[in-house]
N, C-alpha and C. Protein backbone atom coordinates (compact mmCIF):
# COMPACT_ATOMS: atom_id res chain seq x y z
N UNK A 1 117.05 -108.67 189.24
CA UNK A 1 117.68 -108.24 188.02
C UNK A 1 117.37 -106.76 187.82
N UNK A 2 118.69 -105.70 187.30
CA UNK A 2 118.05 -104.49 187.06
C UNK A 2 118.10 -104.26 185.74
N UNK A 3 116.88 -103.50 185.06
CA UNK A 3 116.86 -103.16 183.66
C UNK A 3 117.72 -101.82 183.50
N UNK A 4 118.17 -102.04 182.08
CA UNK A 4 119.07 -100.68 181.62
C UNK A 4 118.46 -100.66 180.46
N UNK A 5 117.94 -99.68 179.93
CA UNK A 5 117.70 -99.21 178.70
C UNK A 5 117.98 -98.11 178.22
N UNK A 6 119.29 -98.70 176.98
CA UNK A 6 119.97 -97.89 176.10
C UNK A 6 119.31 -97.79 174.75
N UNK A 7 118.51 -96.88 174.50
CA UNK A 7 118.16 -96.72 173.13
C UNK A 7 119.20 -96.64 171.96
N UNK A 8 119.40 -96.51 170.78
CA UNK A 8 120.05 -96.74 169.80
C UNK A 8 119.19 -96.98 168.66
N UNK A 9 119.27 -95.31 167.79
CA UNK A 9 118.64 -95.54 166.66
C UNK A 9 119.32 -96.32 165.50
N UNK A 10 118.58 -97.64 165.44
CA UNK A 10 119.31 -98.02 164.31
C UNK A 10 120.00 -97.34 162.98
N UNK A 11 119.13 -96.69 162.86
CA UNK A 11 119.44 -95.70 161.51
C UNK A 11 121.05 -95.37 161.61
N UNK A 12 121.27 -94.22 162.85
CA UNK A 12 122.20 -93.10 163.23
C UNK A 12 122.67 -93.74 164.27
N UNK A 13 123.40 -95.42 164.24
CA UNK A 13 124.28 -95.10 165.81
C UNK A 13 125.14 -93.83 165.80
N UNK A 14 125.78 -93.72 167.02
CA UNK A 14 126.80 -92.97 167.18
C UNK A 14 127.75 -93.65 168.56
N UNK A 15 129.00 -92.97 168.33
CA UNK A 15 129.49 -93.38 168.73
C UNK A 15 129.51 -92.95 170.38
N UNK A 16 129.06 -91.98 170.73
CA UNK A 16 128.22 -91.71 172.30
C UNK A 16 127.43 -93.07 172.69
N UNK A 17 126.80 -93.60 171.87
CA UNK A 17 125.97 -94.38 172.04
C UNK A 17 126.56 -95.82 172.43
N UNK A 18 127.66 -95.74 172.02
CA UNK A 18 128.76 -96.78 172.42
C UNK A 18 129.26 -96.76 173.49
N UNK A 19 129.46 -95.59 173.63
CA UNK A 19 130.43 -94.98 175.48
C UNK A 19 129.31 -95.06 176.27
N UNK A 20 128.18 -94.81 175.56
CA UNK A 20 127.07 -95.00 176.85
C UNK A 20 127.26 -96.90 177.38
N UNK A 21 127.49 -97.30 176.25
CA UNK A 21 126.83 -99.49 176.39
C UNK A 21 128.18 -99.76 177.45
N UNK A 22 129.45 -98.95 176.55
CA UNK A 22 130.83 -99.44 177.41
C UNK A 22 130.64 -99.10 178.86
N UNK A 23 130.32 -97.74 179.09
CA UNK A 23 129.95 -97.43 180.91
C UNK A 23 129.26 -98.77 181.25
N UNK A 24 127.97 -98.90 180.88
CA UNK A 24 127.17 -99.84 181.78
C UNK A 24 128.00 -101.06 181.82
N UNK A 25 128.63 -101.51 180.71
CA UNK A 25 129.41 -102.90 180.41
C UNK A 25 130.38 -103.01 181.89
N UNK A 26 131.14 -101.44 181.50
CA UNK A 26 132.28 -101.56 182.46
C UNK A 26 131.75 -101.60 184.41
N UNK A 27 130.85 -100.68 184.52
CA UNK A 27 130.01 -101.09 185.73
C UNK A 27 129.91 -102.47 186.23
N UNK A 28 129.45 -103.74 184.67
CA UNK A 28 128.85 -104.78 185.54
C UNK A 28 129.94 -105.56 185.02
N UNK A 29 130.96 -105.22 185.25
CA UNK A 29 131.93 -106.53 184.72
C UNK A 29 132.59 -107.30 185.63
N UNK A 30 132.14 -107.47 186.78
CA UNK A 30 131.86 -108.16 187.73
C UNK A 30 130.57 -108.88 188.24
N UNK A 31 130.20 -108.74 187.41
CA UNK A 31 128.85 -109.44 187.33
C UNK A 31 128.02 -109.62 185.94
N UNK A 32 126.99 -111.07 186.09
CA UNK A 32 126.60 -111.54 185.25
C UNK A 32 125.61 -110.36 184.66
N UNK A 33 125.66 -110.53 183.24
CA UNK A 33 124.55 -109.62 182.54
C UNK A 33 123.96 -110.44 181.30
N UNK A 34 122.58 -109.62 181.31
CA UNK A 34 122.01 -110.23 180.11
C UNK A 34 121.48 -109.36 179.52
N UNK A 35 122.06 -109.57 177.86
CA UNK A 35 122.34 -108.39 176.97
C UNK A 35 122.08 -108.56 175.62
N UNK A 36 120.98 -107.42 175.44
CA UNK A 36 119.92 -107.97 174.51
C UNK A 36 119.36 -106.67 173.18
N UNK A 37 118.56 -107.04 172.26
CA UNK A 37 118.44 -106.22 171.38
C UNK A 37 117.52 -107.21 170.58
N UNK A 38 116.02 -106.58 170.33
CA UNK A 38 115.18 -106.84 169.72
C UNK A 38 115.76 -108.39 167.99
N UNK A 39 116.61 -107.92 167.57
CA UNK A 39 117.05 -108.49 166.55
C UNK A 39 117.97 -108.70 166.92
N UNK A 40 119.20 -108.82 168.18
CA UNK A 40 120.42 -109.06 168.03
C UNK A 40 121.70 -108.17 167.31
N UNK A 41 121.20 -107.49 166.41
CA UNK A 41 122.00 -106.69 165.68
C UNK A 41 123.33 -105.78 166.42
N UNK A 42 122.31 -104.91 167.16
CA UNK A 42 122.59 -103.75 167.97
C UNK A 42 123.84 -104.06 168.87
N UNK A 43 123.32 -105.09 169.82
CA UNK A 43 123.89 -105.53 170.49
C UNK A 43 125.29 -106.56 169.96
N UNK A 44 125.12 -107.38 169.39
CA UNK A 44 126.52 -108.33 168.76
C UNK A 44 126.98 -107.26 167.93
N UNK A 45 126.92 -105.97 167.41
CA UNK A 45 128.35 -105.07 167.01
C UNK A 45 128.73 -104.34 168.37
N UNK A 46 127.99 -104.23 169.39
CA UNK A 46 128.30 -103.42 170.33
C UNK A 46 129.23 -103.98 171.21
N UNK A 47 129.27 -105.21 171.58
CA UNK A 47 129.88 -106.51 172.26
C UNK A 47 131.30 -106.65 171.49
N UNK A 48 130.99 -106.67 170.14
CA UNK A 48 132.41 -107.30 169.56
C UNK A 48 133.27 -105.82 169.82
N UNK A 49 132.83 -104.86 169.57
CA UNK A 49 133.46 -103.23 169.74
C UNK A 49 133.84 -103.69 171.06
N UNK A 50 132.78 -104.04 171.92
CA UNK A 50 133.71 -103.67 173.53
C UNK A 50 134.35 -104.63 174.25
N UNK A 51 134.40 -106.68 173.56
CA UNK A 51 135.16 -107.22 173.46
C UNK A 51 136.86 -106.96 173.01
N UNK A 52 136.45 -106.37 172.27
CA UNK A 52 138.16 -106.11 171.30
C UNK A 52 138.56 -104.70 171.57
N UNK A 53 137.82 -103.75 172.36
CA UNK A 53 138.73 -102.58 172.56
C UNK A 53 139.18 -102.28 174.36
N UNK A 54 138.33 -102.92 174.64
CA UNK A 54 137.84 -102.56 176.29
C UNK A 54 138.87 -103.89 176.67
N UNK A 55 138.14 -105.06 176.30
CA UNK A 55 138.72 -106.51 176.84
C UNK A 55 140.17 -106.84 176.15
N UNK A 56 140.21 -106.78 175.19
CA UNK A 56 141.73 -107.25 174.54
C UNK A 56 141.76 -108.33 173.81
N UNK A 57 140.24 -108.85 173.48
CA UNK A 57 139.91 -110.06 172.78
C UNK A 57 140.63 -110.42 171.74
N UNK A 58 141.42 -111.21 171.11
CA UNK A 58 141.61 -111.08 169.78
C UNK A 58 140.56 -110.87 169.00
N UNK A 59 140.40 -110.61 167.64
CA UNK A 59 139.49 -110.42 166.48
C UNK A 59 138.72 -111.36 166.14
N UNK A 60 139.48 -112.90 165.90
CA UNK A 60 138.23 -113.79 165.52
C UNK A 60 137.47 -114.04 166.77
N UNK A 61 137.73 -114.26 168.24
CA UNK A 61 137.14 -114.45 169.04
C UNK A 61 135.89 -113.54 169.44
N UNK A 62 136.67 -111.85 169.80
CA UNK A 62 135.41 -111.24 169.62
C UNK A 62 134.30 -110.53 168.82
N UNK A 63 135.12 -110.93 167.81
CA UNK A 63 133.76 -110.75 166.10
C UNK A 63 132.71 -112.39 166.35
N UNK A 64 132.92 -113.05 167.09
CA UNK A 64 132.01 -114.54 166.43
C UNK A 64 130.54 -114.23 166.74
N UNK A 65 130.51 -113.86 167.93
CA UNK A 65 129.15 -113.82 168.56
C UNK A 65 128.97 -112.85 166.87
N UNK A 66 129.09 -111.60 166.69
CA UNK A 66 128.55 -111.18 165.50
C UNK A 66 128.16 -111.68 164.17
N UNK A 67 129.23 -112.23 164.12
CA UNK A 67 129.11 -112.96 162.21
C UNK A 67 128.45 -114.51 162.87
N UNK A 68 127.77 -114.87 163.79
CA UNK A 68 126.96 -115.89 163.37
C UNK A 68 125.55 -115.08 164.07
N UNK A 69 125.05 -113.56 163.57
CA UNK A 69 123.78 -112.87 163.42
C UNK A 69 123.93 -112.23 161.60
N UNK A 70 125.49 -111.48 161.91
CA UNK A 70 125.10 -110.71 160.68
C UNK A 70 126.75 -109.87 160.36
N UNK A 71 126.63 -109.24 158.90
CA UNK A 71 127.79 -108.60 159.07
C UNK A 71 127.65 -107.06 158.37
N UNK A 72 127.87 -106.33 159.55
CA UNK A 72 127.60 -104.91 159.64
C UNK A 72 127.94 -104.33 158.26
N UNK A 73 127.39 -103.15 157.85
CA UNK A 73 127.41 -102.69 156.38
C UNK A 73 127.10 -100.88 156.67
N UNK A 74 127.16 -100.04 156.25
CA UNK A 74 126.89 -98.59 156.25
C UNK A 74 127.27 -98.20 157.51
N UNK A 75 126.58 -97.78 158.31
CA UNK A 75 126.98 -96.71 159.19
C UNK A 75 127.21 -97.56 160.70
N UNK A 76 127.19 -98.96 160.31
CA UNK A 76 127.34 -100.31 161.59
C UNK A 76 128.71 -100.43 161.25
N UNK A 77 129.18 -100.67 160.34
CA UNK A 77 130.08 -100.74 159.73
C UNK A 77 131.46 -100.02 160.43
N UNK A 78 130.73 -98.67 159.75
CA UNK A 78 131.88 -97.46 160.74
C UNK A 78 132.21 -97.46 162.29
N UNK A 79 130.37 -97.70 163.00
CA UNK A 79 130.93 -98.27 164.55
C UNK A 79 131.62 -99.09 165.05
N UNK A 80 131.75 -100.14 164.17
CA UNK A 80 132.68 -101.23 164.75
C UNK A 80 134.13 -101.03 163.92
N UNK A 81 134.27 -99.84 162.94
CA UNK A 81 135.29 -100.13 162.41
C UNK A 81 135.82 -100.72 161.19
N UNK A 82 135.16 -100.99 160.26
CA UNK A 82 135.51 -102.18 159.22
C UNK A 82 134.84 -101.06 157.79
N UNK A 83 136.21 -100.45 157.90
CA UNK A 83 135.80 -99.61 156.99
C UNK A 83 136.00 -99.98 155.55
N UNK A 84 136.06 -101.31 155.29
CA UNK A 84 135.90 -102.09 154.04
C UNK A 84 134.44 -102.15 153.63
N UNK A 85 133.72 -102.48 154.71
CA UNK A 85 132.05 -102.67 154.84
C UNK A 85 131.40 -101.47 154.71
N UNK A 86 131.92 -100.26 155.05
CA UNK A 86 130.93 -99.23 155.02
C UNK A 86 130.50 -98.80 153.87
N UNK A 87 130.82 -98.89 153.16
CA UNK A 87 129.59 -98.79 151.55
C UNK A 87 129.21 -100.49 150.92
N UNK A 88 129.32 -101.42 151.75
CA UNK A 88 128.18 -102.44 151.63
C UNK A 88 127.13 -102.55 152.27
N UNK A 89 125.87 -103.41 151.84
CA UNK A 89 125.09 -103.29 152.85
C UNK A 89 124.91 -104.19 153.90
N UNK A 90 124.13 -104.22 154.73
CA UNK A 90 124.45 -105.44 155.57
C UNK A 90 124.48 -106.64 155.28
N UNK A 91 124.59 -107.97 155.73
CA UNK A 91 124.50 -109.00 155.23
C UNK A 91 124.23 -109.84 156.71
N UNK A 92 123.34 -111.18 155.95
CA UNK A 92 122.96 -111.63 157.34
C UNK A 92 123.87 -112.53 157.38
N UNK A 93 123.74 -113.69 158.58
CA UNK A 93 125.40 -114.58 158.71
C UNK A 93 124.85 -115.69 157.77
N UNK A 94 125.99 -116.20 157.35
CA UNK A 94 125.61 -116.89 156.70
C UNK A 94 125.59 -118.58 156.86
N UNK A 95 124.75 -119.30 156.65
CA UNK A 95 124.76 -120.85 157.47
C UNK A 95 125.84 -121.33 157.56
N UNK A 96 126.07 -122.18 158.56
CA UNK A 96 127.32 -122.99 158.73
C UNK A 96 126.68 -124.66 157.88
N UNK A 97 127.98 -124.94 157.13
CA UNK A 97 127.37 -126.55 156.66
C UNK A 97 128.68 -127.32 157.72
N UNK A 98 127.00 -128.06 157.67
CA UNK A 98 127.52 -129.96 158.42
C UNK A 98 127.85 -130.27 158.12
N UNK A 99 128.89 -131.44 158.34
CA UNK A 99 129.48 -132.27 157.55
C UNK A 99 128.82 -133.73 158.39
């Protein structure tokens, strides 16, 4: 297995910081990866961004992995786009009920 480590200040993504995840993405997209982030955060807005712009995902498909961690708010918000969210704050996902 080879390690890649993309830093990403939570605070200040940017959107470089995106073109950096999409290169490596696009590199191994022939191959299996495992793709990760201390909290998940980082990574499930980065995925749904490069699901739905790179891949052609539809929207609910490649937002899910995200909204069952969390739903981006301030300046996460703006990276993925959802410029409804960017003056909320984040929010975590919220439980699914059983029936």
């Amino acid at each position: 297995m080879t390690y890649i480590h993309l830093p990403v200040d939570f605070e200040q993504p940017t959107d470089a910081d995106f073109e950096r995840f999409s290169a490596v993405m696009d590199d191994l997209r022939d191959e299996r990866a495992h793709v990760h982030c201390i909290a998940n955060l980082r990574v499930t807005a980065f995925l749904y961004r490069y699901r739905r712009d790179a891949l052609g995902l539809p929207d609910p498909e490649a937002r899910a992995a995200m909204d069952s961690v969390w739903q981006p708010g301030g300046v996460w918000a703006a990276i993925v786009g959802d410029a409804a969210a960017v003056r909320l704050p984040h929010q975590p996902a919220r439980p699914r009920s059983v029936l």
